[in-house]
PDB file of N, CA and C in Angstrom:
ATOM      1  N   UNK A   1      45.640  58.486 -58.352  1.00  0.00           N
ATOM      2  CA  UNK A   1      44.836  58.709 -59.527  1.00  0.00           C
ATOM      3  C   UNK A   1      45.349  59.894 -60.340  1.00  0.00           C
ATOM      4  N   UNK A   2      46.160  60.591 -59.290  1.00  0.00           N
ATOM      5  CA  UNK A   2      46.481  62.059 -60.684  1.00  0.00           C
ATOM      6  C   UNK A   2      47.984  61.615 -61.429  1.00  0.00           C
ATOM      7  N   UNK A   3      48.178  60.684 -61.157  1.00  0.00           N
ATOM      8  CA  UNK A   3      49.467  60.578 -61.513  1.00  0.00           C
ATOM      9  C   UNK A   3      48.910  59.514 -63.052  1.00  0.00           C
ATOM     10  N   UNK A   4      48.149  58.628 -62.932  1.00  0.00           N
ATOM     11  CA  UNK A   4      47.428  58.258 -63.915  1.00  0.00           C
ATOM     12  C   UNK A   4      46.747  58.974 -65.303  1.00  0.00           C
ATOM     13  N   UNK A   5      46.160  60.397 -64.339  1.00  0.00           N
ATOM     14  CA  UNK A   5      46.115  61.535 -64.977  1.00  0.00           C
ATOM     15  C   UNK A   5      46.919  62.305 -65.916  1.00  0.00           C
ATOM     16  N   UNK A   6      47.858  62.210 -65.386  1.00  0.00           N
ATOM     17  CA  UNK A   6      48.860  62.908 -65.694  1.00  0.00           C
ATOM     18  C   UNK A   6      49.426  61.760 -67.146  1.00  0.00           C
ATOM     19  N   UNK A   7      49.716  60.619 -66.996  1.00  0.00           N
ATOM     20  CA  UNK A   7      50.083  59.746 -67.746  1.00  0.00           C
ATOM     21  C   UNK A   7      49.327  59.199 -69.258  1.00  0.00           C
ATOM     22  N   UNK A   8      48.002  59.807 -68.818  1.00  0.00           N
ATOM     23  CA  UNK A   8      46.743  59.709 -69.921  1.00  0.00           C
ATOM     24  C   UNK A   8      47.211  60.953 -70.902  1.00  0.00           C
ATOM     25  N   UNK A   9      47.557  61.435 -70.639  1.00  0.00           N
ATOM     26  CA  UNK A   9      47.546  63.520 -71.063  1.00  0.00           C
ATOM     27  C   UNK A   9      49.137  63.104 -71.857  1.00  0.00           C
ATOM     28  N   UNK A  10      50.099  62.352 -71.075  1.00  0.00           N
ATOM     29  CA  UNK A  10      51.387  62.385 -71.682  1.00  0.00           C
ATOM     30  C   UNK A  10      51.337  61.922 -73.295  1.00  0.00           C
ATOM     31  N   UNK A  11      50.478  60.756 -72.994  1.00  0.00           N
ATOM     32  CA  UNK A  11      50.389  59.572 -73.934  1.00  0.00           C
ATOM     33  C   UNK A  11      50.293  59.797 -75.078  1.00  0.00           C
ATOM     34  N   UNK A  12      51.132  59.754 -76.677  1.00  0.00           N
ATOM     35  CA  UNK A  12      50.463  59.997 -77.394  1.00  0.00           C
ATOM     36  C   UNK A  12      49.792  59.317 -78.326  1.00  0.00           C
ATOM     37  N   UNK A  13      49.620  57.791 -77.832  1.00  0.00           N
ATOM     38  CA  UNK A  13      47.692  56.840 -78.790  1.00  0.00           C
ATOM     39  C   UNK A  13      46.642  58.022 -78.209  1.00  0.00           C
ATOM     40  N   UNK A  14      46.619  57.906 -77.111  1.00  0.00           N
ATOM     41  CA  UNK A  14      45.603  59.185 -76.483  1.00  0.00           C
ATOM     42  C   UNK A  14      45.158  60.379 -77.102  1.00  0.00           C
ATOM     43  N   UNK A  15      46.225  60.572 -77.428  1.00  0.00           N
ATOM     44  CA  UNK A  15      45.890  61.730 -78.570  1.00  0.00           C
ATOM     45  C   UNK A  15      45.680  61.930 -79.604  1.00  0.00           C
ATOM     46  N   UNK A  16      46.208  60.976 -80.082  1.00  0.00           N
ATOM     47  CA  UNK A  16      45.518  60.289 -81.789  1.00  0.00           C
ATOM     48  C   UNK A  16      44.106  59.991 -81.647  1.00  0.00           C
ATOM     49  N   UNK A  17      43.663  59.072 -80.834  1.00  0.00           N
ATOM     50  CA  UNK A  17      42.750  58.887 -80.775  1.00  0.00           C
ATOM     51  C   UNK A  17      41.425  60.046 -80.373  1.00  0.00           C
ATOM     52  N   UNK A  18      41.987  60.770 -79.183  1.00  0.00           N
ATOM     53  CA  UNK A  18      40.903  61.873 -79.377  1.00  0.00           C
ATOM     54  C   UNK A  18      40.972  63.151 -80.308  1.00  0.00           C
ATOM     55  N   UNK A  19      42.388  62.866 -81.397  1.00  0.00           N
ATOM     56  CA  UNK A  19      41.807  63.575 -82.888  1.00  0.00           C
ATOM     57  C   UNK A  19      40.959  62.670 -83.589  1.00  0.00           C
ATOM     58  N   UNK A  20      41.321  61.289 -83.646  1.00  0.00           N
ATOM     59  CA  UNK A  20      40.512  60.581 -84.664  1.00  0.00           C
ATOM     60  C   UNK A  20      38.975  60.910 -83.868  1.00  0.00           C
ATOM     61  N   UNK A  21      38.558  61.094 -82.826  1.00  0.00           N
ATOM     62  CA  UNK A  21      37.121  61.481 -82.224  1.00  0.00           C
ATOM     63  C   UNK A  21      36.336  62.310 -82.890  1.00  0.00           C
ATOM     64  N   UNK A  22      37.496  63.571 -82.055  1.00  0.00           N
ATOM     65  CA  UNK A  22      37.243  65.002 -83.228  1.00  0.00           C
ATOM     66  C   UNK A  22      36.903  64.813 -84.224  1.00  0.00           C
ATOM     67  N   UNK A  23      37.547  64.415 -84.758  1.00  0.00           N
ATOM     68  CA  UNK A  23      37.411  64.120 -86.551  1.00  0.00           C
ATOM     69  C   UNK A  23      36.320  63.451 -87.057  1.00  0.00           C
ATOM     70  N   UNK A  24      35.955  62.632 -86.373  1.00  0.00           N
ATOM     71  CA  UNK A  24      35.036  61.807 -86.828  1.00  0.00           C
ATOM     72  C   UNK A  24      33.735  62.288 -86.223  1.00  0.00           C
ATOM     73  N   UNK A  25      33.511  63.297 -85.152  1.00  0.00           N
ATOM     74  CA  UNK A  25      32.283  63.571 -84.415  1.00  0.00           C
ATOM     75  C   UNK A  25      32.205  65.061 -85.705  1.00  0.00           C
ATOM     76  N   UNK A  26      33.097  65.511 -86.228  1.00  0.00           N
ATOM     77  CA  UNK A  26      32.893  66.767 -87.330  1.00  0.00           C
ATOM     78  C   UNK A  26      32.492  65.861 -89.148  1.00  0.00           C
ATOM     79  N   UNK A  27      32.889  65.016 -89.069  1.00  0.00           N
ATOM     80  CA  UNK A  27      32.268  64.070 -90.542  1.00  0.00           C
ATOM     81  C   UNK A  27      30.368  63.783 -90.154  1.00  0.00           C
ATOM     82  N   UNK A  28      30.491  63.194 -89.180  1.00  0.00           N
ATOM     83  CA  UNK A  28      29.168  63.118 -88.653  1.00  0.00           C
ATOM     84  C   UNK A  28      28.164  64.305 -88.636  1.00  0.00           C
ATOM     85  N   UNK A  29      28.895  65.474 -88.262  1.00  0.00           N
ATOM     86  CA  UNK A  29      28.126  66.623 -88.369  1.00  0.00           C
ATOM     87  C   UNK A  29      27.306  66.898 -89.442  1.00  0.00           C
ATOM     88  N   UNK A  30      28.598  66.942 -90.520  1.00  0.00           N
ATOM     89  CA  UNK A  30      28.753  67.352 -91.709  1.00  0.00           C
ATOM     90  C   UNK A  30      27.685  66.133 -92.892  1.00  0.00           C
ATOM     91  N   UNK A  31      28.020  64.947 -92.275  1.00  0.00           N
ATOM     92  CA  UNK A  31      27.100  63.937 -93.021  1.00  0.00           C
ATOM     93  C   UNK A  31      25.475  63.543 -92.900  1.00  0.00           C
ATOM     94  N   UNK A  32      25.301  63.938 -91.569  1.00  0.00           N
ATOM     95  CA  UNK A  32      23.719  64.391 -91.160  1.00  0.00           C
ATOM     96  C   UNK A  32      23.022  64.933 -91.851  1.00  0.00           C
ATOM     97  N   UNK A  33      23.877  66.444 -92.158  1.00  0.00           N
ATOM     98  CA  UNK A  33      23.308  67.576 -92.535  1.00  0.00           C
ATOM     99  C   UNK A  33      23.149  66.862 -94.194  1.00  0.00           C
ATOM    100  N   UNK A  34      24.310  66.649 -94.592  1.00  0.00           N
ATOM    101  CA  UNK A  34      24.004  66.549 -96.120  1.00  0.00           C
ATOM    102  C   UNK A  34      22.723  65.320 -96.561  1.00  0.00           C
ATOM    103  N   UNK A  35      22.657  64.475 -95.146  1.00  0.00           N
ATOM    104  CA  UNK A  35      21.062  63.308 -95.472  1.00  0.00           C
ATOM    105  C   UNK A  35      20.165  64.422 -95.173  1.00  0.00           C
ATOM    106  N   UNK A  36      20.142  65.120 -94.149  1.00  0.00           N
ATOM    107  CA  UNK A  36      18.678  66.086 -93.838  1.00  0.00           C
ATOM    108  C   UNK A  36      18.638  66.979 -95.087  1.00  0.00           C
ATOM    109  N   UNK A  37      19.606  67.183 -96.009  1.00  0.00           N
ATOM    110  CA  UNK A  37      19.085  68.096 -96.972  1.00  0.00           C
ATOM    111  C   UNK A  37      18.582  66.852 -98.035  1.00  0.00           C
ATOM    112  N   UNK A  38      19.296  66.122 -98.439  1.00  0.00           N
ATOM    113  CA  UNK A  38      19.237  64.794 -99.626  1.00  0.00           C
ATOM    114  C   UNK A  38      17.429  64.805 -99.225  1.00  0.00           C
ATOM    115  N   UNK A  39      17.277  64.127 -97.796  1.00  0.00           N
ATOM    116  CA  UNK A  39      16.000  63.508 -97.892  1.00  0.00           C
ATOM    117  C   UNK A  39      14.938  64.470 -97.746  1.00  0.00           C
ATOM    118  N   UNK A  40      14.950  66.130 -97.139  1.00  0.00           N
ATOM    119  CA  UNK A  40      14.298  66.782 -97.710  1.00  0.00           C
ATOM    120  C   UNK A  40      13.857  67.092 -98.916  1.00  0.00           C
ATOM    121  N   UNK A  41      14.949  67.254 -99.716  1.00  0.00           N
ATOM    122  CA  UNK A  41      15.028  66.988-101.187  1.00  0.00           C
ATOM    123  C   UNK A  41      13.819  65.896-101.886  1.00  0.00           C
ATOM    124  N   UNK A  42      14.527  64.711-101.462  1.00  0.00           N
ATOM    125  CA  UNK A  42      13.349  63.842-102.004  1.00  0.00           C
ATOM    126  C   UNK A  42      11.987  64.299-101.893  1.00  0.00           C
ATOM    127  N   UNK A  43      11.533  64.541-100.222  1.00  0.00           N
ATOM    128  CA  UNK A  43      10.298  64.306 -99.517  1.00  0.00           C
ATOM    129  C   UNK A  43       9.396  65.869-100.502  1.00  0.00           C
ATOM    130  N   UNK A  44      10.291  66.479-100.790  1.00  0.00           N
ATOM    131  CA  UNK A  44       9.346  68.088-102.117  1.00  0.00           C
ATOM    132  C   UNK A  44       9.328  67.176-103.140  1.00  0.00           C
ATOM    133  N   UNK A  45      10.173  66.540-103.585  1.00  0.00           N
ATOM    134  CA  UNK A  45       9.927  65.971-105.034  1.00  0.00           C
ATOM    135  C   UNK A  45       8.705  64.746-104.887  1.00  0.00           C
ATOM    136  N   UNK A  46       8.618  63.987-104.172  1.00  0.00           N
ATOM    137  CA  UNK A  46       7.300  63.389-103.896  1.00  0.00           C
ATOM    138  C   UNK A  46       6.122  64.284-103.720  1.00  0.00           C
ATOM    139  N   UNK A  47       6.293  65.461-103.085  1.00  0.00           N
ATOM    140  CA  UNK A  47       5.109  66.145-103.278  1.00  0.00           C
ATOM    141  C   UNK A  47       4.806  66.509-104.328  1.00  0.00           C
ATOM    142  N   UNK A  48       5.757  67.328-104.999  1.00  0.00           N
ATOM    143  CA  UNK A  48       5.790  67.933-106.574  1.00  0.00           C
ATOM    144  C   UNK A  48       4.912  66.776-107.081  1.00  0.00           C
ATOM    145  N   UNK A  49       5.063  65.360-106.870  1.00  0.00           N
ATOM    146  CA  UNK A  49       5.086  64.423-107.909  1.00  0.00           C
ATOM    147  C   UNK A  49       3.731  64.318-107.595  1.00  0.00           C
ATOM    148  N   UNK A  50       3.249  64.647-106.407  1.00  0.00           N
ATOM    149  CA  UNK A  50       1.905  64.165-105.938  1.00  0.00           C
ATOM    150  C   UNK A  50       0.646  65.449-106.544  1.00  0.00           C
ATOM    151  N   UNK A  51       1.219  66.491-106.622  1.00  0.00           N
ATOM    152  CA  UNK A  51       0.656  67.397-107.220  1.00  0.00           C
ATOM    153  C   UNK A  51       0.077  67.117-108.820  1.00  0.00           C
ATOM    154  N   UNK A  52       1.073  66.311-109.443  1.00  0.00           N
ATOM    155  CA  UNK A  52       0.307  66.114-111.039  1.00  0.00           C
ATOM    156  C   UNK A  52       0.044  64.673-110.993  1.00  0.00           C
ATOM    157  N   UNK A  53      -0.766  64.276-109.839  1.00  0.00           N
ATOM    158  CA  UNK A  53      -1.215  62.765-110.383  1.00  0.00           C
ATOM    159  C   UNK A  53      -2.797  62.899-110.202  1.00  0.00           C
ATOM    160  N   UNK A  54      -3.755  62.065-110.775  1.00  0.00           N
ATOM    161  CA  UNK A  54      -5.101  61.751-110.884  1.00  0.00           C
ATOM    162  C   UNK A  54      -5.886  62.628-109.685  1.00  0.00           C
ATOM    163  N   UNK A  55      -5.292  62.752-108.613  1.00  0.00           N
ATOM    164  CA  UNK A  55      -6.097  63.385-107.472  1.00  0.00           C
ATOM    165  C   UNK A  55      -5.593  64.997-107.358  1.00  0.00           C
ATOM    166  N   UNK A  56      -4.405  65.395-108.031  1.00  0.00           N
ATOM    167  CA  UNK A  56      -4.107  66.530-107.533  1.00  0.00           C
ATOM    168  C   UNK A  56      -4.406  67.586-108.925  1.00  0.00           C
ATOM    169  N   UNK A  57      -4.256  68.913-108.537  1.00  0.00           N
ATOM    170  CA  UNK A  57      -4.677  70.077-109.148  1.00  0.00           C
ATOM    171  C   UNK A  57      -4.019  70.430-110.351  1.00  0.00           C
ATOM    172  N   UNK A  58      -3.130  70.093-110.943  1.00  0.00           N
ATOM    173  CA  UNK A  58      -2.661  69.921-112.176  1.00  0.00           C
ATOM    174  C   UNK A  58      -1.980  68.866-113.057  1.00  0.00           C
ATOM    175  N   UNK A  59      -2.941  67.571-112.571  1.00  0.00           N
ATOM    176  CA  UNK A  59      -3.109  66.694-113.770  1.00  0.00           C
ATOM    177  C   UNK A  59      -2.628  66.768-115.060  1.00  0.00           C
ATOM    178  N   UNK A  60      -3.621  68.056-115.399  1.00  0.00           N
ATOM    179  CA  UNK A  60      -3.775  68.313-116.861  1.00  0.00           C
ATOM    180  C   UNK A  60      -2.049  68.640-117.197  1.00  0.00           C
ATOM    181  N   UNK A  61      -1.433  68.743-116.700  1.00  0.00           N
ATOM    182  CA  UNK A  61      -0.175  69.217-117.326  1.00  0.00           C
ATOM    183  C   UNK A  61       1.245  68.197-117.099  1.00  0.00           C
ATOM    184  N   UNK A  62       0.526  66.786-116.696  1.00  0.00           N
ATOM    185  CA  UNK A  62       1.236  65.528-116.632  1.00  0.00           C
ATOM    186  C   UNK A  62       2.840  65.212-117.601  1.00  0.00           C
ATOM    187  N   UNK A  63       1.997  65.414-119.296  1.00  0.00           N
ATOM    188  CA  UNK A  63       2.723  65.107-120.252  1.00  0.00           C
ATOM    189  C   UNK A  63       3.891  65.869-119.593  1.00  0.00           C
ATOM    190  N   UNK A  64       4.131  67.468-119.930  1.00  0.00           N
ATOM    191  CA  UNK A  64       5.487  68.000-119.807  1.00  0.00           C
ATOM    192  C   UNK A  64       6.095  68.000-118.205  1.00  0.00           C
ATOM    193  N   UNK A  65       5.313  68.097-117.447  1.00  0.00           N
ATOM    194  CA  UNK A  65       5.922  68.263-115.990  1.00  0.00           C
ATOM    195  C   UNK A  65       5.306  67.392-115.158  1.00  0.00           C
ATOM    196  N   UNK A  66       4.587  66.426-114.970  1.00  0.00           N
ATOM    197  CA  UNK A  66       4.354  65.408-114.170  1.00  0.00           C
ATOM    198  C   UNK A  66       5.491  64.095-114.333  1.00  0.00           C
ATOM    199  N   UNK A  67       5.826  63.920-115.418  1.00  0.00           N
ATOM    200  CA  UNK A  67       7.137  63.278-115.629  1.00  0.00           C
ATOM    201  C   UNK A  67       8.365  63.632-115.090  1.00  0.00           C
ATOM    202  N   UNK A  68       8.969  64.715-115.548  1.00  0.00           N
ATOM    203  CA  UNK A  68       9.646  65.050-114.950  1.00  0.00           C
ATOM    204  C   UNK A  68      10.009  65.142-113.624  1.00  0.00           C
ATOM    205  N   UNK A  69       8.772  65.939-112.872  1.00  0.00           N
ATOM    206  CA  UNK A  69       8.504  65.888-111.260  1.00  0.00           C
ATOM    207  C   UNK A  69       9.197  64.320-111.347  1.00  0.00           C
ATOM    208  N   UNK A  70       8.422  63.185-111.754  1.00  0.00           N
ATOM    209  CA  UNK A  70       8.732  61.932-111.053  1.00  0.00           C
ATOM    210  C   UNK A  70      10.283  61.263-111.275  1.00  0.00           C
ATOM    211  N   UNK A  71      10.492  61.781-112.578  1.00  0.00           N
ATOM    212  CA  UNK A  71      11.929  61.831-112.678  1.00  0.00           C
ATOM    213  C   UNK A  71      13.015  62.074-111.608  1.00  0.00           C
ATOM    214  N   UNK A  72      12.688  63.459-110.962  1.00  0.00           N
ATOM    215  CA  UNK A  72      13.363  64.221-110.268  1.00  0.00           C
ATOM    216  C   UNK A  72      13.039  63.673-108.920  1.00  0.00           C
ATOM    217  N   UNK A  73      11.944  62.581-108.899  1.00  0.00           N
ATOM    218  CA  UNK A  73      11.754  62.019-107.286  1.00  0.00           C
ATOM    219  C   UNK A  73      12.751  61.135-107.231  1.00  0.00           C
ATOM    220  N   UNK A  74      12.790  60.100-108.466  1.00  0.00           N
ATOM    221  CA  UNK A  74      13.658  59.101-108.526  1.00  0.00           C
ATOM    222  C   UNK A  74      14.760  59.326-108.175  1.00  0.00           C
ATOM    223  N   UNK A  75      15.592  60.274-108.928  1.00  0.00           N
ATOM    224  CA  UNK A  75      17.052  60.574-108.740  1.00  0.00           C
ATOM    225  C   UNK A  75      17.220  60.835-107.129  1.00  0.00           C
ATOM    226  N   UNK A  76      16.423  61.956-106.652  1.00  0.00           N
ATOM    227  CA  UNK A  76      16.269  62.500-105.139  1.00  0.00           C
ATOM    228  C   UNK A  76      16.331  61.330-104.479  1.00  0.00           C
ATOM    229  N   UNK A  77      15.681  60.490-104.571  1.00  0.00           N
ATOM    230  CA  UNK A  77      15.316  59.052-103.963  1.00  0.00           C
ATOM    231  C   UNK A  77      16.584  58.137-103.987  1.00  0.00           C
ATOM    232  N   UNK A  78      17.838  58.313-104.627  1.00  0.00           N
ATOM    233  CA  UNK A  78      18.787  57.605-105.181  1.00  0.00           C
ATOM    234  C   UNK A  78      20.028  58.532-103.957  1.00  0.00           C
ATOM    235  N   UNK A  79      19.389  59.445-104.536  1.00  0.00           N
ATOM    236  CA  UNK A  79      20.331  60.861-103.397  1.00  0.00           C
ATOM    237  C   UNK A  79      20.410  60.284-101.820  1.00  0.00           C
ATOM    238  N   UNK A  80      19.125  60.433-101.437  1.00  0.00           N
ATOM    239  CA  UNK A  80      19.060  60.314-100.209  1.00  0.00           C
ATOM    240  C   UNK A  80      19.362  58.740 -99.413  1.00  0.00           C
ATOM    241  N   UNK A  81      19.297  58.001-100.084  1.00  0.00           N
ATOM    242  CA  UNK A  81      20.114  56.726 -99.707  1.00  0.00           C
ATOM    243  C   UNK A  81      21.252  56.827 -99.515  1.00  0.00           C
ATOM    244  N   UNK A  82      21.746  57.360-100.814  1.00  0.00           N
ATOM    245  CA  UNK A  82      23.631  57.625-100.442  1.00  0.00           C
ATOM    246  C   UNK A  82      23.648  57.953 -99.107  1.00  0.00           C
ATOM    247  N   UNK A  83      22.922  59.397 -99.162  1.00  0.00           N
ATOM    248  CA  UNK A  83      23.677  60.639 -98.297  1.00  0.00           C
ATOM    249  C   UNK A  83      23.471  59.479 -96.754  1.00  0.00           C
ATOM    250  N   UNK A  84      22.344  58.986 -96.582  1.00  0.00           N
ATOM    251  CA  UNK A  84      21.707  58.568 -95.061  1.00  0.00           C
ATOM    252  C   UNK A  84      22.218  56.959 -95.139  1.00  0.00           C
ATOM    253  N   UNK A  85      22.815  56.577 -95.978  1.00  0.00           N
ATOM    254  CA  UNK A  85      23.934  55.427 -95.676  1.00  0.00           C
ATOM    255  C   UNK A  85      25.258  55.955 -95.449  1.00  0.00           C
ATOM    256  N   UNK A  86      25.445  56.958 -95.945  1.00  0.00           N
ATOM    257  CA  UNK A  86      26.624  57.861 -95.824  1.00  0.00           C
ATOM    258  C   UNK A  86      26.903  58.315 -94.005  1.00  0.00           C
ATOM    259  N   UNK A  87      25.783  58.722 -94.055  1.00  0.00           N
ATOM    260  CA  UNK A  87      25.365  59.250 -92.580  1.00  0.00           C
ATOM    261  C   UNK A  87      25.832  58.165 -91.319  1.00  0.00           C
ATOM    262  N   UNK A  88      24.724  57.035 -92.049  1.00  0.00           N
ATOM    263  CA  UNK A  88      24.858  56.042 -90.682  1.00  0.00           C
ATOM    264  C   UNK A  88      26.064  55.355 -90.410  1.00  0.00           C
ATOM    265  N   UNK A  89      26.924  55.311 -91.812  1.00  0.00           N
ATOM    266  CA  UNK A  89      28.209  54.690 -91.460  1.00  0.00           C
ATOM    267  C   UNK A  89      29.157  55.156 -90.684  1.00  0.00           C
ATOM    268  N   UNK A  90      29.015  56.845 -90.725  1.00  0.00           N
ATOM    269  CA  UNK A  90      29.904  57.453 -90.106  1.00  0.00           C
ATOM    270  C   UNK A  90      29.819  57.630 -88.891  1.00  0.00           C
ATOM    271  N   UNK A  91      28.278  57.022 -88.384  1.00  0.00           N
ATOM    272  CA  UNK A  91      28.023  56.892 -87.070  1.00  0.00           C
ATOM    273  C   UNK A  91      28.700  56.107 -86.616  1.00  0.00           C
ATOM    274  N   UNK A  92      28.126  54.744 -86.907  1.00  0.00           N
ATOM    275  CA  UNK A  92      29.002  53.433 -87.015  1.00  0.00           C
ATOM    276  C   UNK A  92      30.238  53.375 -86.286  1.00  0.00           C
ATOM    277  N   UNK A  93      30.973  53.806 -87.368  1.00  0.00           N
ATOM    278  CA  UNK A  93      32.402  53.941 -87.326  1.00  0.00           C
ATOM    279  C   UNK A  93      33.136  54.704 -85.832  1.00  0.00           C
ATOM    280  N   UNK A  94      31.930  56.119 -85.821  1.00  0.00           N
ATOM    281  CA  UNK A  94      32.654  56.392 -85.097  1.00  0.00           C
ATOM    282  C   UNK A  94      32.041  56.120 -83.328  1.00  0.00           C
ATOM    283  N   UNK A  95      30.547  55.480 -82.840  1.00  0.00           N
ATOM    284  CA  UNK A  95      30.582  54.581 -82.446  1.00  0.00           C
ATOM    285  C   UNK A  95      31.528  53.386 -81.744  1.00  0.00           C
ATOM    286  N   UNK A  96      32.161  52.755 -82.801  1.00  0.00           N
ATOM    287  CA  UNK A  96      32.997  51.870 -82.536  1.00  0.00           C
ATOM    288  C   UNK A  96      34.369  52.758 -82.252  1.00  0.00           C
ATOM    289  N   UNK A  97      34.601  53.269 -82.462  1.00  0.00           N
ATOM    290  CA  UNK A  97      35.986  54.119 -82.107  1.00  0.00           C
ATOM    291  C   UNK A  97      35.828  54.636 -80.878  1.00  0.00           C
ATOM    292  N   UNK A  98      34.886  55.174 -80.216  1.00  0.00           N
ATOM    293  CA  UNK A  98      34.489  55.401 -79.135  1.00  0.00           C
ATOM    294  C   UNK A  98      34.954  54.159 -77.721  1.00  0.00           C
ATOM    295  N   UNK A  99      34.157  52.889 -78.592  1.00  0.00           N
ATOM    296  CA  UNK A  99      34.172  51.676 -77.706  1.00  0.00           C
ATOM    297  C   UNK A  99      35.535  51.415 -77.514  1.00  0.00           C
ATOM    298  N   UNK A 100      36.568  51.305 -78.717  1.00  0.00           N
ATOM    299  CA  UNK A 100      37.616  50.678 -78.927  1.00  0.00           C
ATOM    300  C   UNK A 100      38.452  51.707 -77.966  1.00  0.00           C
ATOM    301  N   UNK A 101      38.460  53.087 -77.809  1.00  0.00           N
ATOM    302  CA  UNK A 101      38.868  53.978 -76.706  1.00  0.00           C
ATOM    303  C   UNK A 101      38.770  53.986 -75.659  1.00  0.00           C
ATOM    304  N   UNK A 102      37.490  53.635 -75.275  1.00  0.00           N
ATOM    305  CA  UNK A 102      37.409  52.910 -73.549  1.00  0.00           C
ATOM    306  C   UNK A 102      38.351  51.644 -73.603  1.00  0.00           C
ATOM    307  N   UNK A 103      38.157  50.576 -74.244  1.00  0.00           N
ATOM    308  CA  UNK A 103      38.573  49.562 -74.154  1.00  0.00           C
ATOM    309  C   UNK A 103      40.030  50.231 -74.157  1.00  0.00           C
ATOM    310  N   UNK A 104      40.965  50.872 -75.049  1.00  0.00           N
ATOM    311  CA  UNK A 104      42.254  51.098 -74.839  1.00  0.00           C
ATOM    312  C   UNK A 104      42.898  51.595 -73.445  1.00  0.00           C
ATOM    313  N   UNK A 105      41.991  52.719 -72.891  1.00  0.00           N
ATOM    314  CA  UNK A 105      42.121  53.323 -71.878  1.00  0.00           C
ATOM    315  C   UNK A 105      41.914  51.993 -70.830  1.00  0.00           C
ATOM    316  N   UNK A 106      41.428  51.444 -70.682  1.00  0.00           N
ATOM    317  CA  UNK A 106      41.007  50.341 -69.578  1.00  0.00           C
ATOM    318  C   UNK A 106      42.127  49.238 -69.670  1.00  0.00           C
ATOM    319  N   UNK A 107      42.885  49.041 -70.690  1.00  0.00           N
ATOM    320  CA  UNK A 107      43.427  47.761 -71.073  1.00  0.00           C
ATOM    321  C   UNK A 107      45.399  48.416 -70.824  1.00  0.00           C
ATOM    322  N   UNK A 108      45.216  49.739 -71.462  1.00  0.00           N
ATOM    323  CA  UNK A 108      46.890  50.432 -70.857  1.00  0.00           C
ATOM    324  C   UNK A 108      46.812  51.054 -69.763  1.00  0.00           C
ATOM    325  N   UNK A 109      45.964  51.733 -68.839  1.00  0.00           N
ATOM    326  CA  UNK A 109      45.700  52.244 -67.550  1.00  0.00           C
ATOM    327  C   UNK A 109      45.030  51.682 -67.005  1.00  0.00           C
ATOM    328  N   UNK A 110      44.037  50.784 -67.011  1.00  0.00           N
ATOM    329  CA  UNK A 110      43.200  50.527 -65.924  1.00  0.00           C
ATOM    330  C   UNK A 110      42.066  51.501 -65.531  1.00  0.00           C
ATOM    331  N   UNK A 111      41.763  52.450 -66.294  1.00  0.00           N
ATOM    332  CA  UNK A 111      40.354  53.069 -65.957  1.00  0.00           C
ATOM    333  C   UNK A 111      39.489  53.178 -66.707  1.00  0.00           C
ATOM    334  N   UNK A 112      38.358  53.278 -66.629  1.00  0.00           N
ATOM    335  CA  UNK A 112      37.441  53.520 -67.265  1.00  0.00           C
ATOM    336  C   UNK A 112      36.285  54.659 -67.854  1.00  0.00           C
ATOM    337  N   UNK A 113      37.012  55.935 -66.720  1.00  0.00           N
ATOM    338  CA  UNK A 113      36.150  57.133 -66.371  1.00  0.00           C
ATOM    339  C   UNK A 113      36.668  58.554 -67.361  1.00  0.00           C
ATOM    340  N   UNK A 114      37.914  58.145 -67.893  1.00  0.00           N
ATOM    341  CA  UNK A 114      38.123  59.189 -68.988  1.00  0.00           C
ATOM    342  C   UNK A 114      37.855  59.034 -70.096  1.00  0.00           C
TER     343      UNK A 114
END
């Protein structure tokens, strides 16, 4: 088995592949964060928006800034789809790169445990 070891470590798909990992477990990082801000984003602008409608405390000031607020939900709302389709693809992707790495490792060595 160490000589197998040893032959995994030589290899270099092996190593491509656990940069393409790297790489792709740091996009993921990075793409999370930018949906957790996107859909925070939205989730204030729905409040904002909820603040100048019929039930909330400044109604009266609909015309200039209750519009807007809803304006600014919409777009937010447009945001956060990107970002959290953005997100999940990069899961996805890297997901399957994961699988396709066992499967490589199993199919040129025969193991399954690295």
């Amino acid at each position: 088995m160490n000589s197998v070891s040893a032959q995994i470590e030589k290899d270099e798909d092996v190593r491509e592949y656990r940069a393409a990992l790297a790489n792709s477990s740091d996009r993921i990082r990075k793409q999370f964060r930018l949906a957790l801000f996107a859909t925070a984003a939205f989730i204030f602008c729905v409040f904002l928006s909820y603040l100048f409608l019929d039930v909330g405390p400044f109604h009266s000031h609909w015309d200039p800034f209750g519009k807007i607020s809803l304006a600014l939900a919409l777009g937010s709302l447009l945001g956060a789809v990107y970002f959290d389709g953005l997100a999940w693809s990069a899961w996805s992707v890297s997901r399957s790169m994961k699988k396709e790495y066992k499967e490589f490792l199993e199919d040129r060595f025969g193991v399954t445990d690295k």
